[in-house]
C-alpha atoms as a PDB file:
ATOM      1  CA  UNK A   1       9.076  -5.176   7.593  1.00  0.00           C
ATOM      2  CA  UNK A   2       6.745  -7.970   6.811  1.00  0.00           C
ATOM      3  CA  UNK A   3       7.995 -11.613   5.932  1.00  0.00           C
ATOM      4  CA  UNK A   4       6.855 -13.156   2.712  1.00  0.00           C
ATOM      5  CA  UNK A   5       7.831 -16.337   4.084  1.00  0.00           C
ATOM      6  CA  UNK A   6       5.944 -16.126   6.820  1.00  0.00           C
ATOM      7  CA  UNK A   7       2.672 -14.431   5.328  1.00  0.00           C
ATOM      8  CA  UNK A   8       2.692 -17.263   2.256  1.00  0.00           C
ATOM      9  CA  UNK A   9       2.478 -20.107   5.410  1.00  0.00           C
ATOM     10  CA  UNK A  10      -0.503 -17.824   7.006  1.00  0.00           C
ATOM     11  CA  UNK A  11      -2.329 -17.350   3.811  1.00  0.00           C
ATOM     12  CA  UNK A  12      -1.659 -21.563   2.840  1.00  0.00           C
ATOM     13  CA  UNK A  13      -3.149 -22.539   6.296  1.00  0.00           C
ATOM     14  CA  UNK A  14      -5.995 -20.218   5.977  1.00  0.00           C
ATOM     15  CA  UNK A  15      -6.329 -18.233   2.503  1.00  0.00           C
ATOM     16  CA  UNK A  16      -9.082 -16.320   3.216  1.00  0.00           C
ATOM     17  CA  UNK A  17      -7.529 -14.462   6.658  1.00  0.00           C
ATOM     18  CA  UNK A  18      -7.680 -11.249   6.214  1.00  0.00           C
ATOM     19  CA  UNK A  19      -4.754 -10.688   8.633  1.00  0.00           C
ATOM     20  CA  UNK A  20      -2.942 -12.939   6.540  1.00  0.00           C
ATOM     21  CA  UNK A  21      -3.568 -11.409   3.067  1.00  0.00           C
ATOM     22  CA  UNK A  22      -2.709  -7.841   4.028  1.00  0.00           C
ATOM     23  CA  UNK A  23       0.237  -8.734   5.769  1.00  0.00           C
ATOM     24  CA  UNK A  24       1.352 -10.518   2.428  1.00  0.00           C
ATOM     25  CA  UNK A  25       0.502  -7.541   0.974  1.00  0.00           C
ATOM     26  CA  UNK A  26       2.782  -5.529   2.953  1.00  0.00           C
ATOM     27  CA  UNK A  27       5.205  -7.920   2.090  1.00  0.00           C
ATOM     28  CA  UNK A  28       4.886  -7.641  -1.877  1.00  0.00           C
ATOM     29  CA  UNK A  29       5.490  -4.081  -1.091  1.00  0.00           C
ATOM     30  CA  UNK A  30       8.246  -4.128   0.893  1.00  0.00           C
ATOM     31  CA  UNK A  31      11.682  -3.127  -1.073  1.00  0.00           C
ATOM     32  CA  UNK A  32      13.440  -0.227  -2.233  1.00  0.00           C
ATOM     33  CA  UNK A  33      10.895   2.597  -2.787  1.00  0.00           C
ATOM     34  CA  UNK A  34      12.425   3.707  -5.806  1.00  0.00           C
ATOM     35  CA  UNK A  35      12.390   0.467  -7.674  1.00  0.00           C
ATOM     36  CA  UNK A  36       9.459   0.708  -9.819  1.00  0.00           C
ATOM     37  CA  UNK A  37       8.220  -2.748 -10.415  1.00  0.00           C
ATOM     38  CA  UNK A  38       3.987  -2.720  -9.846  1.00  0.00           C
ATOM     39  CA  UNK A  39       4.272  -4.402  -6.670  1.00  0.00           C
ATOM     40  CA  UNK A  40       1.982  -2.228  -5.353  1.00  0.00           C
ATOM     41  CA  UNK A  41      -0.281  -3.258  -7.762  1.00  0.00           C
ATOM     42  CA  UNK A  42      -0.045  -6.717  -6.610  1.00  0.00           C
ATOM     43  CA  UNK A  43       0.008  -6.340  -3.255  1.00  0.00           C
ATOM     44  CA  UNK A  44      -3.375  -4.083  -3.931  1.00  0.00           C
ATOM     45  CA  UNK A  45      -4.985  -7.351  -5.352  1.00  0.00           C
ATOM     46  CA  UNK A  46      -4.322  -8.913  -1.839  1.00  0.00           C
ATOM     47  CA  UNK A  47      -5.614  -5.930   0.023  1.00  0.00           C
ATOM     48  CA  UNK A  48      -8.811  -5.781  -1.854  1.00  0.00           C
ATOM     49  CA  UNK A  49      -9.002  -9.557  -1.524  1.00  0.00           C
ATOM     50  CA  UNK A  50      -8.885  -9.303   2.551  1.00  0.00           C
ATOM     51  CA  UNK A  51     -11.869  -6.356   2.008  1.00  0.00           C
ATOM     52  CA  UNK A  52     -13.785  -9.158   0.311  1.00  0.00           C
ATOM     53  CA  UNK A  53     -13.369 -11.698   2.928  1.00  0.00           C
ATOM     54  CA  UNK A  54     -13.904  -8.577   5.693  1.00  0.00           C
ATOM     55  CA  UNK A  55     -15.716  -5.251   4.449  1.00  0.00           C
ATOM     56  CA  UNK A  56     -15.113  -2.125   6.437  1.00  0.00           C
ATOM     57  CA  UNK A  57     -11.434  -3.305   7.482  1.00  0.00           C
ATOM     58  CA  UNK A  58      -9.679  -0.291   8.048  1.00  0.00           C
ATOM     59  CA  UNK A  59      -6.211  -1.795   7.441  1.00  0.00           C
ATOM     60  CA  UNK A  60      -6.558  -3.196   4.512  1.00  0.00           C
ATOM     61  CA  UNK A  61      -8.263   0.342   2.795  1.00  0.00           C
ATOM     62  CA  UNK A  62      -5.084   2.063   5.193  1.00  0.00           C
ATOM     63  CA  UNK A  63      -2.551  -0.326   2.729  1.00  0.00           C
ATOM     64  CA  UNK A  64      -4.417   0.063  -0.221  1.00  0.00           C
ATOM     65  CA  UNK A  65      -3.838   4.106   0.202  1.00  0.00           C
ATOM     66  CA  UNK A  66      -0.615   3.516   1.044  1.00  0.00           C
ATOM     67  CA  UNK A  67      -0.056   1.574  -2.006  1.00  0.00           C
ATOM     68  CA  UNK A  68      -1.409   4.405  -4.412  1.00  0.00           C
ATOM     69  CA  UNK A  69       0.533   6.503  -2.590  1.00  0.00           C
ATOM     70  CA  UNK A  70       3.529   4.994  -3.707  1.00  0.00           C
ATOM     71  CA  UNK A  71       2.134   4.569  -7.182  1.00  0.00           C
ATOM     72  CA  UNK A  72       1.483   7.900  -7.610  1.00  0.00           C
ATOM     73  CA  UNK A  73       5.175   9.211  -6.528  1.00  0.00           C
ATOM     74  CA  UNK A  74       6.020   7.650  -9.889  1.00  0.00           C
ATOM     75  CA  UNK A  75       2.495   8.097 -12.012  1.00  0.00           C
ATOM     76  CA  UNK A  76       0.736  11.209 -11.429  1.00  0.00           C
ATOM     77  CA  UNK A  77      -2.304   9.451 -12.398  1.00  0.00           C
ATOM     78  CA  UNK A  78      -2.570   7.602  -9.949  1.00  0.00           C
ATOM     79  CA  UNK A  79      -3.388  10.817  -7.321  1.00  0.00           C
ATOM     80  CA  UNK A  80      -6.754  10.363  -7.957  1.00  0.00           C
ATOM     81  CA  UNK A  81      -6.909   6.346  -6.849  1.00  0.00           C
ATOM     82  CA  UNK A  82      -5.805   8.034  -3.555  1.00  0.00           C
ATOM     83  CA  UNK A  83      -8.254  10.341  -3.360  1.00  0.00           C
ATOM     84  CA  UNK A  84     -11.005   8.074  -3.581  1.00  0.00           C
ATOM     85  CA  UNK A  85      -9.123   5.606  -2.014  1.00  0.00           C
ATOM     86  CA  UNK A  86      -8.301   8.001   0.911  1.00  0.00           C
ATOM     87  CA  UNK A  87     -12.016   9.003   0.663  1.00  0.00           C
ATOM     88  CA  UNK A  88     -12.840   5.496   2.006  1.00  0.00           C
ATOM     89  CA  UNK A  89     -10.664   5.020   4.778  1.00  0.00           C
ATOM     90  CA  UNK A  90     -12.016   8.571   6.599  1.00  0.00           C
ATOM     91  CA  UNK A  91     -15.546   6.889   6.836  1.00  0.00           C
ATOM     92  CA  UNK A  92     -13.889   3.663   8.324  1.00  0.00           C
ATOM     93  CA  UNK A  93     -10.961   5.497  10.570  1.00  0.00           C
ATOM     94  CA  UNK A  94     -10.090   9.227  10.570  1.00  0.00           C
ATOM     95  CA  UNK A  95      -7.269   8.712  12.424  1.00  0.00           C
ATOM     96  CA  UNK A  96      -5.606   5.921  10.288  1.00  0.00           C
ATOM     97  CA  UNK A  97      -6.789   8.462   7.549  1.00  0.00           C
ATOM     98  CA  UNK A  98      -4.856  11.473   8.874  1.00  0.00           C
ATOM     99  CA  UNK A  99      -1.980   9.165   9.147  1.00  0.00           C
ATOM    100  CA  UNK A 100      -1.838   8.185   5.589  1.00  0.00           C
ATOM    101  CA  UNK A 101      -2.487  12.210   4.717  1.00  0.00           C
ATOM    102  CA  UNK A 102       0.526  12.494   6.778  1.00  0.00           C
ATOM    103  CA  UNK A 103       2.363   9.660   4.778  1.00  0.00           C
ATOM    104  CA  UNK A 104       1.467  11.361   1.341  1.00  0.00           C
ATOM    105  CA  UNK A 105       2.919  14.359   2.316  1.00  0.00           C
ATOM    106  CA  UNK A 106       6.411  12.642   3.621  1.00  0.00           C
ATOM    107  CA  UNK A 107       6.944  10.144   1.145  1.00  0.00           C
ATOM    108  CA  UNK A 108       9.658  10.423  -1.477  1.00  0.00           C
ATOM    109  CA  UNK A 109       9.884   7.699  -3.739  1.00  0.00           C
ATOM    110  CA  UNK A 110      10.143  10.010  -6.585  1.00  0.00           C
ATOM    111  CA  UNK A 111      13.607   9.424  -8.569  1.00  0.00           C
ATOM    112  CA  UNK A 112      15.522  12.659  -8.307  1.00  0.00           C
ATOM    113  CA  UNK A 113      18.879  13.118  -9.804  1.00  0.00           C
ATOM    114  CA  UNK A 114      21.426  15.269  -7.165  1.00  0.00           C
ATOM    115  CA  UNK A 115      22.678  18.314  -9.037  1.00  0.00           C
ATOM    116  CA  UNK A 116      26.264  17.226  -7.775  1.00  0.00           C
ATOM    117  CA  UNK A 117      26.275  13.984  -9.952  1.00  0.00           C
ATOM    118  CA  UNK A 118      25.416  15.379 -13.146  1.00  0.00           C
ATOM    119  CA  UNK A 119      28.447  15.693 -15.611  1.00  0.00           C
END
């Protein structure tokens, strides 16, 4: 878990730290995964902020395909943001890429209603 708190002093004392603007990125994100509020979308903002201050930074193109991962466990649409997305972060870092394949594959954030609760 990332700490707002702390990434909002990081990114005051130096708002243009890469470090600093992905880990308050990873904060945005941070909650109940399935609350659907866009705070992927914001945290993507900061992500593609830190790529601007540092092109070819593998972890901020790692969080933004984890953030349209989560997107797209709600919008369908949004599978082909990861792709590209995705796309990206094999030419920087396989690995991290294989990772975040792996990630796709396990994450549930999809609402799902258990058969014993319905009336």
């Amino acid at each position: 878990m990332f700490s707002a708190r702390v990434s909002t002093v990081a990114i005051v004392e130096n708002p243009n730290n890469p470090d600093a603007l992905v880990d308050m990125g990873l904060a945005v994100m941070d909650g109940d995964h399935w609350v659907v509020d866009d705070r992927q979308k914001r945290a993507i903002v900061l992500f593609k902020k830190a790529l601007d201050v540092k092109p070819d930074y593998p972890r901020a193109q790692q969080a933004i395909v984890k953030a349209y991962i989560e997107l797209a466990s709600f919008d369908e649409t949004e599978n082909n943001n990861v792709d590209v997305e995705l796309a990206k972060l094999r030419k920087l870092d396989p690995k991290l890429a294989a990772e975040m394949d792996q990630y796709r594959k396990d994450f549930t954030g999809r609402l799902s209603v258990d058969a014993s609760t319905k009336p």
